[in-house]
N, C-alpha and C. Protein backbone atom coordinates (compact mmCIF):
# COMPACT_ATOMS: atom_id res chain seq x y z
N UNK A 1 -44.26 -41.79 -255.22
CA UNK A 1 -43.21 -40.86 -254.88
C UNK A 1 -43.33 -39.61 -255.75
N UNK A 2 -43.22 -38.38 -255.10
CA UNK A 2 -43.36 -37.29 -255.54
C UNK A 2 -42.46 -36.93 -256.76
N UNK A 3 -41.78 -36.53 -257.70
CA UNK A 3 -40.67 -36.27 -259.04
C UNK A 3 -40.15 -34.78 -258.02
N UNK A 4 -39.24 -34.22 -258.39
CA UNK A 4 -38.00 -33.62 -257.62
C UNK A 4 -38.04 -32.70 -259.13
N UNK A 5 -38.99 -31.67 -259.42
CA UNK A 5 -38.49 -31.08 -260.94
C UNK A 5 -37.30 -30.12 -260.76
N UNK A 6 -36.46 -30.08 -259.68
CA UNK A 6 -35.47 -29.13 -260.17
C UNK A 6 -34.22 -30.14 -260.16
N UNK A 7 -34.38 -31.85 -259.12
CA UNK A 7 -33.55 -32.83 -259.44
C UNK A 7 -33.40 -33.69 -261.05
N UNK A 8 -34.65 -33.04 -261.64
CA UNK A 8 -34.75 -34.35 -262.78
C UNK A 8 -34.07 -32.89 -263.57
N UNK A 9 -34.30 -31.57 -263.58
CA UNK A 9 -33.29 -30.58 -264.88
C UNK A 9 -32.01 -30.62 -264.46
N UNK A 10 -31.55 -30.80 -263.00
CA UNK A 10 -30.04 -31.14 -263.09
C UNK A 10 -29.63 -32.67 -263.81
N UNK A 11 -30.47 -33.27 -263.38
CA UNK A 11 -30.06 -34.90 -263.97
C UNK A 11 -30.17 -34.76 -265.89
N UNK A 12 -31.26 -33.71 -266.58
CA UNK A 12 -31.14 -33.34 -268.11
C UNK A 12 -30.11 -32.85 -268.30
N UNK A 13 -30.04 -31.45 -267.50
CA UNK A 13 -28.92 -31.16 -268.14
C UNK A 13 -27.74 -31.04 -267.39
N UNK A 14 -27.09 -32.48 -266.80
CA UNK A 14 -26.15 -32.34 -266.28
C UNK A 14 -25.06 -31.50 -265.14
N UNK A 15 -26.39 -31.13 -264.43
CA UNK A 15 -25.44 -30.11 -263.68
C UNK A 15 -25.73 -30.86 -261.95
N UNK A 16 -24.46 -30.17 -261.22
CA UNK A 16 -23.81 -30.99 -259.87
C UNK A 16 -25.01 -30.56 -258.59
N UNK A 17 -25.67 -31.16 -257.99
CA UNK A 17 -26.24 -30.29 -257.08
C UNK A 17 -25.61 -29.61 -256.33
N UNK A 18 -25.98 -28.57 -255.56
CA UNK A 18 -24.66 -27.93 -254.61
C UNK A 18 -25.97 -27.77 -253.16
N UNK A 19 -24.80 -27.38 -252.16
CA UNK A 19 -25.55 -27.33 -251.41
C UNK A 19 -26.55 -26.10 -250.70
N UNK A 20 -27.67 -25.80 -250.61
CA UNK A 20 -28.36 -24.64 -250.61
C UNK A 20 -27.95 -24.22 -249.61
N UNK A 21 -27.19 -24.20 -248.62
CA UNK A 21 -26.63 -23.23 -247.60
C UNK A 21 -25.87 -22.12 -248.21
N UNK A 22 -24.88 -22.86 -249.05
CA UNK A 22 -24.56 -21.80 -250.16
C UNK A 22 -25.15 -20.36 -250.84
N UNK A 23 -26.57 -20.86 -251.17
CA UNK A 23 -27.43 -19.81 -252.05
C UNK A 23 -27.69 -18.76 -250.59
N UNK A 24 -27.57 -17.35 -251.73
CA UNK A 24 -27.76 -16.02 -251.01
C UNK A 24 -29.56 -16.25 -250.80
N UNK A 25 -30.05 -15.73 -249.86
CA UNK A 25 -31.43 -15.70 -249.98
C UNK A 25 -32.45 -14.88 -250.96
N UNK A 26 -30.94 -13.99 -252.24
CA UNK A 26 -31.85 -13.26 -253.06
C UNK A 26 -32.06 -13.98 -254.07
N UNK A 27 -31.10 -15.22 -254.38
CA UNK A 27 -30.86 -16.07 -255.20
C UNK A 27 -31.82 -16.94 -255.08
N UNK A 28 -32.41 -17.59 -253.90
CA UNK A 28 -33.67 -18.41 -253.54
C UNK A 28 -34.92 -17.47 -253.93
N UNK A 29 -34.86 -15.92 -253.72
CA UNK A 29 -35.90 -15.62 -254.01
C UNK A 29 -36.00 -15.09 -255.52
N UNK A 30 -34.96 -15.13 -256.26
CA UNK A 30 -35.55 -15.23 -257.43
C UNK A 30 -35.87 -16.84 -258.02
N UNK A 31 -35.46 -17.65 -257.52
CA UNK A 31 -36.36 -18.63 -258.17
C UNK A 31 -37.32 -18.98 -257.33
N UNK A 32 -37.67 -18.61 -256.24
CA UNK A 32 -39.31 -18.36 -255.71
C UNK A 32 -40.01 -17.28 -256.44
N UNK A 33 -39.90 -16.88 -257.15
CA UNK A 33 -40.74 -15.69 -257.76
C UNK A 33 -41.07 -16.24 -259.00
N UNK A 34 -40.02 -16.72 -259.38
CA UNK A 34 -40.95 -17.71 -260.62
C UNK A 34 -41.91 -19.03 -260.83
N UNK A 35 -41.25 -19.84 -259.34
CA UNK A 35 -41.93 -21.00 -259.03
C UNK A 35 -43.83 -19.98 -258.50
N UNK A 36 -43.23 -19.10 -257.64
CA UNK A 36 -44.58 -19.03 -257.61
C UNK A 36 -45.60 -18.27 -258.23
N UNK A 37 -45.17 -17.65 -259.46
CA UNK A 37 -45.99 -17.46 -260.51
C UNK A 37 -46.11 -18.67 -261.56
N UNK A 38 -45.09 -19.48 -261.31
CA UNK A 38 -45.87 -20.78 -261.79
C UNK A 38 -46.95 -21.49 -261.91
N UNK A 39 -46.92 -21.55 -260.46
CA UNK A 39 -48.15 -22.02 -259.36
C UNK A 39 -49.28 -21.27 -259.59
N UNK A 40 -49.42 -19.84 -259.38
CA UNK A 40 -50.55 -18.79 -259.80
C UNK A 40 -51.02 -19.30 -261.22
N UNK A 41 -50.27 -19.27 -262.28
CA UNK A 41 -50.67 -19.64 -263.80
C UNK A 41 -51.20 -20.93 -263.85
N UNK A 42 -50.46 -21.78 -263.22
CA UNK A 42 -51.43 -22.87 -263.30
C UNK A 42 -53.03 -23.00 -262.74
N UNK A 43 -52.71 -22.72 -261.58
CA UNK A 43 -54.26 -22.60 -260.83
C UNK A 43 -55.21 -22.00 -261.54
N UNK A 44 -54.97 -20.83 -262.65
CA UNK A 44 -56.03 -20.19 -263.31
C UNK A 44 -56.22 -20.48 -264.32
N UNK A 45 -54.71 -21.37 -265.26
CA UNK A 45 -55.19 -22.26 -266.62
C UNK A 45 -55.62 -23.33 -265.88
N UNK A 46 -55.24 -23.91 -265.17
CA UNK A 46 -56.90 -25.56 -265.23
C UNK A 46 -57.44 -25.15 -264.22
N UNK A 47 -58.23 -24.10 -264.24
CA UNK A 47 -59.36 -23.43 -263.40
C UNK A 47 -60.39 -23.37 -265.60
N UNK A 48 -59.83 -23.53 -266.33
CA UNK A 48 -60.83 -23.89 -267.72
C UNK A 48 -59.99 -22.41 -268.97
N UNK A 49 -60.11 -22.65 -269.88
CA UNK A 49 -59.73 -21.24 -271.24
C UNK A 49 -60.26 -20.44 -270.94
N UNK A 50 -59.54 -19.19 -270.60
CA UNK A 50 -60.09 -17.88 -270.37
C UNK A 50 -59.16 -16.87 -271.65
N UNK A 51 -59.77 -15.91 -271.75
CA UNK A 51 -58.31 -14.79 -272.11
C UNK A 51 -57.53 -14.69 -271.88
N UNK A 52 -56.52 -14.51 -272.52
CA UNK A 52 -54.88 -14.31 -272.11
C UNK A 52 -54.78 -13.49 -271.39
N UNK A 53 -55.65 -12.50 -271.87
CA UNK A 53 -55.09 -11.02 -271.28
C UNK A 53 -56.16 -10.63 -269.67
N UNK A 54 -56.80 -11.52 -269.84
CA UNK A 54 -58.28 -11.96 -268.59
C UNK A 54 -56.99 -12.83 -267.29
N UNK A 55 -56.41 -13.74 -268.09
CA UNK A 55 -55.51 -14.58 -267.23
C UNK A 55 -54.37 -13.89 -266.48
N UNK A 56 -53.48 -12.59 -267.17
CA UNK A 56 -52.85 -12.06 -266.95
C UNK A 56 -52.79 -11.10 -266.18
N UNK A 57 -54.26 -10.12 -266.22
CA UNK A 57 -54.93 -9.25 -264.98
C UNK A 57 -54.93 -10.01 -263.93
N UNK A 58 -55.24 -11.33 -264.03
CA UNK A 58 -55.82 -12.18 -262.55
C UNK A 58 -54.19 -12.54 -261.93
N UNK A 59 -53.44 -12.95 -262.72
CA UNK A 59 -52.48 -13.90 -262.08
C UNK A 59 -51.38 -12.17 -261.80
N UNK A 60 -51.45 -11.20 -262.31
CA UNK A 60 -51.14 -10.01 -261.89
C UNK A 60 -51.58 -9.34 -260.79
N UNK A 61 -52.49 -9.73 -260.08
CA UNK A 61 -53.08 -8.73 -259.10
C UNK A 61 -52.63 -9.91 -258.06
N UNK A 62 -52.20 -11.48 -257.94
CA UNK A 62 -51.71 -12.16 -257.12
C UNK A 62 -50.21 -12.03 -257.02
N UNK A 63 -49.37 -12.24 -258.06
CA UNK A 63 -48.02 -12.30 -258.32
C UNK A 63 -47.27 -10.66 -257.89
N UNK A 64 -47.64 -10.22 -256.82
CA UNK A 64 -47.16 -9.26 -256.98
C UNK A 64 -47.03 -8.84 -255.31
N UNK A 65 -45.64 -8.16 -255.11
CA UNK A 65 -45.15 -7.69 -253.90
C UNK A 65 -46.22 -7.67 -253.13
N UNK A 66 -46.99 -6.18 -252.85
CA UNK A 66 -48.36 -6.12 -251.90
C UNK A 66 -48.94 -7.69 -250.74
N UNK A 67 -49.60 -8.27 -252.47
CA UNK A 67 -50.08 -9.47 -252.47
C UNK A 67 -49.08 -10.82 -251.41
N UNK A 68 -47.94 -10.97 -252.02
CA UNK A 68 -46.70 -11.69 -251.29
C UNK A 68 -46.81 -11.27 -250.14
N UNK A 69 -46.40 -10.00 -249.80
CA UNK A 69 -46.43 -9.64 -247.79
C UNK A 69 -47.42 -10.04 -247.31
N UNK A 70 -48.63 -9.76 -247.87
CA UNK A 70 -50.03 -10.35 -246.63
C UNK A 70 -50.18 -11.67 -246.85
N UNK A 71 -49.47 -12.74 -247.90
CA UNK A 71 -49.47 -14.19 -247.61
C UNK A 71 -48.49 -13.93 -246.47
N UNK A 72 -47.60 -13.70 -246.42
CA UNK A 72 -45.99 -13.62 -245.67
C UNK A 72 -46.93 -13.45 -244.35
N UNK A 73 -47.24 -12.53 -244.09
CA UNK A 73 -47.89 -11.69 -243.06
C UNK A 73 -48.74 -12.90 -242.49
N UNK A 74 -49.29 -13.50 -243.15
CA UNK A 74 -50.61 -14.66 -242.70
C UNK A 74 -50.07 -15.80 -242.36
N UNK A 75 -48.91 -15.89 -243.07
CA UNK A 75 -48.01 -17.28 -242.48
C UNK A 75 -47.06 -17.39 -241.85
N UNK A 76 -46.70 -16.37 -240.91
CA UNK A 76 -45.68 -16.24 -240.35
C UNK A 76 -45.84 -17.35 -239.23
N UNK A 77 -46.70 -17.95 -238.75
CA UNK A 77 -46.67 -18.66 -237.68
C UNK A 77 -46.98 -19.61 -238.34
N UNK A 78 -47.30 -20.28 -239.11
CA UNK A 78 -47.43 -21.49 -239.45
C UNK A 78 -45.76 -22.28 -239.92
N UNK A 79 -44.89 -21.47 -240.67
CA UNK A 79 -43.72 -21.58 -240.98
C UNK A 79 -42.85 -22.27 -240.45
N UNK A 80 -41.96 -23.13 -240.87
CA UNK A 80 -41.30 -23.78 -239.74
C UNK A 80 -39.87 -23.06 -239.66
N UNK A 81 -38.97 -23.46 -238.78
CA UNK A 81 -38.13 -23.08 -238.68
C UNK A 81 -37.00 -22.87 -239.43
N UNK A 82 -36.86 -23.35 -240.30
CA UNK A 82 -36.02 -23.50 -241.46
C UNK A 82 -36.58 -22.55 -242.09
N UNK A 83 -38.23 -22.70 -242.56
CA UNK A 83 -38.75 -21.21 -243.48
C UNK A 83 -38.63 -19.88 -243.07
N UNK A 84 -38.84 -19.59 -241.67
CA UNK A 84 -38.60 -18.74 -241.02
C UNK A 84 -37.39 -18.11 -240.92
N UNK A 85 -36.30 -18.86 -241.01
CA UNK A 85 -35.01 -18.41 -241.19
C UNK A 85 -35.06 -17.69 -242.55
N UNK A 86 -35.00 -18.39 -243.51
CA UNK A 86 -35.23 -17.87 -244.73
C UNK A 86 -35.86 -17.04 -244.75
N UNK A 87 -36.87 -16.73 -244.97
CA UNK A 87 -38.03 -15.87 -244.68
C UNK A 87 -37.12 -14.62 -243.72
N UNK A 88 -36.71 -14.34 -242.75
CA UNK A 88 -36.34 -13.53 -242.46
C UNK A 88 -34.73 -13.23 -242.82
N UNK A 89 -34.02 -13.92 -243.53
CA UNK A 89 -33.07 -13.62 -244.42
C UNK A 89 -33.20 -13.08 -245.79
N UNK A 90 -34.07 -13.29 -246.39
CA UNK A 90 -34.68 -12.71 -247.62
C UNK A 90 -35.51 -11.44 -246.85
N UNK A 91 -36.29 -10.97 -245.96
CA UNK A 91 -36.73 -9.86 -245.78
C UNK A 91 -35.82 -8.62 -245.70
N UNK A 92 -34.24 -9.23 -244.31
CA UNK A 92 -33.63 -8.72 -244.11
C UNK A 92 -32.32 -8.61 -245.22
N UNK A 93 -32.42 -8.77 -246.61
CA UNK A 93 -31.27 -8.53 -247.26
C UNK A 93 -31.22 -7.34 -248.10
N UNK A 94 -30.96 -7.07 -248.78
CA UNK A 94 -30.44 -5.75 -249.59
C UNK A 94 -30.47 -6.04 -250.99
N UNK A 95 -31.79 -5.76 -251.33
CA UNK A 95 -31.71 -6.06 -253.25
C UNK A 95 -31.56 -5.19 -253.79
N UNK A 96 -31.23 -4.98 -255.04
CA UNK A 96 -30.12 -4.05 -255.60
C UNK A 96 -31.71 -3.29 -256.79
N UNK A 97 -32.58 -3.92 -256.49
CA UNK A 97 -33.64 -3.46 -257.11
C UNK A 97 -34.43 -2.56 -256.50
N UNK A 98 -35.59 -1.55 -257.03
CA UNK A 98 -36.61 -0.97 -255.74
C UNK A 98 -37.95 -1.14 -256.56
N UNK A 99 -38.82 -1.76 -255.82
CA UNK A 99 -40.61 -1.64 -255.88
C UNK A 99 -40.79 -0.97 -256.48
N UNK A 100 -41.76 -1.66 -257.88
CA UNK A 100 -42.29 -0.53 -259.03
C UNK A 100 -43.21 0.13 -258.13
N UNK A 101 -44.02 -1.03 -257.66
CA UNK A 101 -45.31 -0.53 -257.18
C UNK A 101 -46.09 -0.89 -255.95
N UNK A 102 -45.16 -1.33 -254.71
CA UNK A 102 -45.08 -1.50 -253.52
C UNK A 102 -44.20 -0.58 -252.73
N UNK A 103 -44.84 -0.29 -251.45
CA UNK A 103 -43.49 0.38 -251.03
C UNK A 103 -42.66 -0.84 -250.16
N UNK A 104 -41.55 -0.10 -249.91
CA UNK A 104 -40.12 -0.72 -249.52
C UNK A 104 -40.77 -2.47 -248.80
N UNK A 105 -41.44 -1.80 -247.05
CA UNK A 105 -41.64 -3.08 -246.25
C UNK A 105 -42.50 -4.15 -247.35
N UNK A 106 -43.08 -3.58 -247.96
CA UNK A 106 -43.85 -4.22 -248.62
C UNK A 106 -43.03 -5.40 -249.90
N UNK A 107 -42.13 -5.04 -249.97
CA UNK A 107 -41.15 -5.44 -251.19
C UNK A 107 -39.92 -6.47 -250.54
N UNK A 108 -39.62 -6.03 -249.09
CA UNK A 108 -39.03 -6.66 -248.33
C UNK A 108 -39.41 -8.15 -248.22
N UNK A 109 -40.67 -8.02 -247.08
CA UNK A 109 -41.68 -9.12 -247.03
C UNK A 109 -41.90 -9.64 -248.00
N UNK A 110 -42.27 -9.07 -249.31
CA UNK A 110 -42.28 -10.27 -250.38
C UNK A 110 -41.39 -11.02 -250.62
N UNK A 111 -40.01 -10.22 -250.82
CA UNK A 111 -38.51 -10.87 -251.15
C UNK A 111 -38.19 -11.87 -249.97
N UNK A 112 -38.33 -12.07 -248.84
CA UNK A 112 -38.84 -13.20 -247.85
C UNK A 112 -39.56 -14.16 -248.29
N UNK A 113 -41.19 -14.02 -248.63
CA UNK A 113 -41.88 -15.01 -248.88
C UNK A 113 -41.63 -15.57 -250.44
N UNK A 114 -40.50 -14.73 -251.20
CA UNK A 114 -40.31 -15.71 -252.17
C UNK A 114 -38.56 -16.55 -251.84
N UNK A 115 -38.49 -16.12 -251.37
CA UNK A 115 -37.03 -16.61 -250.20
C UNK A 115 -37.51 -17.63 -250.09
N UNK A 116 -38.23 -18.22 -249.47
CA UNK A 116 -38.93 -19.27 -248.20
C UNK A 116 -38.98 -20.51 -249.80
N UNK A 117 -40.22 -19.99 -250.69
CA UNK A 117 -40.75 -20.60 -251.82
C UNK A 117 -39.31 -20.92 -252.45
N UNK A 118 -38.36 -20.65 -252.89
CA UNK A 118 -37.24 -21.22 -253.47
C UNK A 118 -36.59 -21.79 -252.72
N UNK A 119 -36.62 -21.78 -251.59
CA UNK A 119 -36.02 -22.96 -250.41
C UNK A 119 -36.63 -23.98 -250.87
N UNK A 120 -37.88 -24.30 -250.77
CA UNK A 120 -38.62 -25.81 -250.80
C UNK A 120 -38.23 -26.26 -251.83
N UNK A 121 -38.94 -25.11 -253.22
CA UNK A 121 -38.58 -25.58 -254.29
C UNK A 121 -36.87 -26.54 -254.54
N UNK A 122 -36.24 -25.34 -254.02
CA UNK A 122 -34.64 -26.36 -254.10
C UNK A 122 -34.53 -27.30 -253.60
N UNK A 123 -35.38 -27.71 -252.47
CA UNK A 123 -35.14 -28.44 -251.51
C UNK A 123 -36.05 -29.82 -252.28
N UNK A 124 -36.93 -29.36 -253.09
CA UNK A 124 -37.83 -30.62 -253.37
C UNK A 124 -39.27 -30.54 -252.99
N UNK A 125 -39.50 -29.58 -252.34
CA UNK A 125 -40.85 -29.70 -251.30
C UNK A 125 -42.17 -29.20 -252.10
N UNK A 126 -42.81 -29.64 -253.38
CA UNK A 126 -43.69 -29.03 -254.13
C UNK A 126 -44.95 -28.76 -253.27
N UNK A 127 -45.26 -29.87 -252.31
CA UNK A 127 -46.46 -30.00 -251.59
C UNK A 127 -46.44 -29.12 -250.41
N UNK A 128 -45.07 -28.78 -250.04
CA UNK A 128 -45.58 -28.11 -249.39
C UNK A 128 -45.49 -26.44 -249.66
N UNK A 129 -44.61 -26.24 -250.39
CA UNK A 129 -45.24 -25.11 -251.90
C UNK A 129 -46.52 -24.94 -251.81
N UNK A 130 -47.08 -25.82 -252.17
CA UNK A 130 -48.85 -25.71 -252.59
C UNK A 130 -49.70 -25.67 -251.01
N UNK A 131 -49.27 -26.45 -250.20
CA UNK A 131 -49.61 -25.99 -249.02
C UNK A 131 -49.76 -24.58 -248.45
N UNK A 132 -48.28 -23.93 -248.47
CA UNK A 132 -48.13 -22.92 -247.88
C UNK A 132 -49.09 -21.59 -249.13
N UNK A 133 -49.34 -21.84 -250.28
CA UNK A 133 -49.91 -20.91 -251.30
C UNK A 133 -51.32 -21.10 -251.35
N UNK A 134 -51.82 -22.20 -250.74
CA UNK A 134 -53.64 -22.34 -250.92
C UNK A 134 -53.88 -22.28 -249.38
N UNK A 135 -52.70 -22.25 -248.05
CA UNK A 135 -53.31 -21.27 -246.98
C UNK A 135 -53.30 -19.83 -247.42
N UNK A 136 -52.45 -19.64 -247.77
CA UNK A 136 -51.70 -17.85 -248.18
C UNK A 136 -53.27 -17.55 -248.85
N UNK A 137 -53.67 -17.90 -249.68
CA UNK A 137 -54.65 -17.71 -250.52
C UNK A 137 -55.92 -17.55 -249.68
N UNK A 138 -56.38 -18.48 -249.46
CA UNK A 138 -57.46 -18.36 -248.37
C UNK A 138 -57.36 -17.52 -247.12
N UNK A 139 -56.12 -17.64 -246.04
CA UNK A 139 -55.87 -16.67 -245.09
C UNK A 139 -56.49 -15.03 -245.81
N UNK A 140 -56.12 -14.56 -246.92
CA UNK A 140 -55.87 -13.44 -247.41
C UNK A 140 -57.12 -12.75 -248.12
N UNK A 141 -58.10 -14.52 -248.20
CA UNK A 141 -59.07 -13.68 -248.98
C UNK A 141 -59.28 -13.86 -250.50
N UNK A 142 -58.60 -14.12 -251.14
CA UNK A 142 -58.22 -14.03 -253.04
C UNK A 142 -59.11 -15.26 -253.46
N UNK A 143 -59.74 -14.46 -253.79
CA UNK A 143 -60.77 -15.23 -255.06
C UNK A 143 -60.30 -16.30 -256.19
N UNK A 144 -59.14 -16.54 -256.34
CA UNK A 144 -58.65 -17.54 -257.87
C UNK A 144 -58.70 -18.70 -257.65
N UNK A 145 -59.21 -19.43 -256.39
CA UNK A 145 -59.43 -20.90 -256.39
C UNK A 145 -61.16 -20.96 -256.44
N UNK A 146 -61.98 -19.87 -256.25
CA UNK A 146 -63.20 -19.91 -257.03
C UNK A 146 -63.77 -20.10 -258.16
């Protein structure tokens, strides 16, 4: 059986689950933005010791708006319906932030595809997290599982 890591930090530190219908989709996508620079950092630390600052260019040129839309962009049909919702609730919302270095659609679509990624994550779904990020990856082209 798979471990639930956002069920076992409520079960540490005591807190109630609630139900994710609740969460705004900007709220899912900020903890998709971290889960999935998680995911990026890992893949390139046990990919073997590189430079920090070697690791940080790499997992920087993935972790980033641009990058997010053309996974988004590549998986739009694979998505299920539930992601898709999300996914287009996080595109279509209003963040109070603006793109250092993407423009707008571009920042949109990401804020979607990290929408989608904090759904599962909340939801439990690591595998298919990693699913949907090593098609994204390959669909797109990106070299870091080389």
């Amino acid at each position: 059986m798979e471990a639930n890591l956002n069920e076992y930090l409520n079960s540490k530190f005591d807190i109630e689950p609630k139900d994710i219908r609740t969460y705004s989709p900007l709220t899912l996508a900020y903890m998709g933005d971290a889960i999935f620079d998680v995911v990026i950092r890992s893949i390139l630390v046990n990919k073997g010791n590189t430079a920090v600052n070697k690791l940080h260019n790499r997992a920087s040129s993935v972790v980033k708006a641009g990058t997010q839309a053309k996974m988004a962009a590549a998986l739009l049909d694979y998505f299920t319906e539930a992601e898709a919702d999300w996914y287009r609730r996080g595109r279509n919302s209003k963040p109070h932030t603006k793109a250092k270095n993407a423009s707008t659609m571009d920042y949109l679509e990401a804020t979607g595809f990290e929408a989608v990624i904090g759904y599962l994550y909340l939801t439990g779904d690591m595998n298919r997290i990693c699913e949907l990020i090593n098609r994204g990856i390959n669909a797109i082209g990106l070299d870091i599982l080389d």
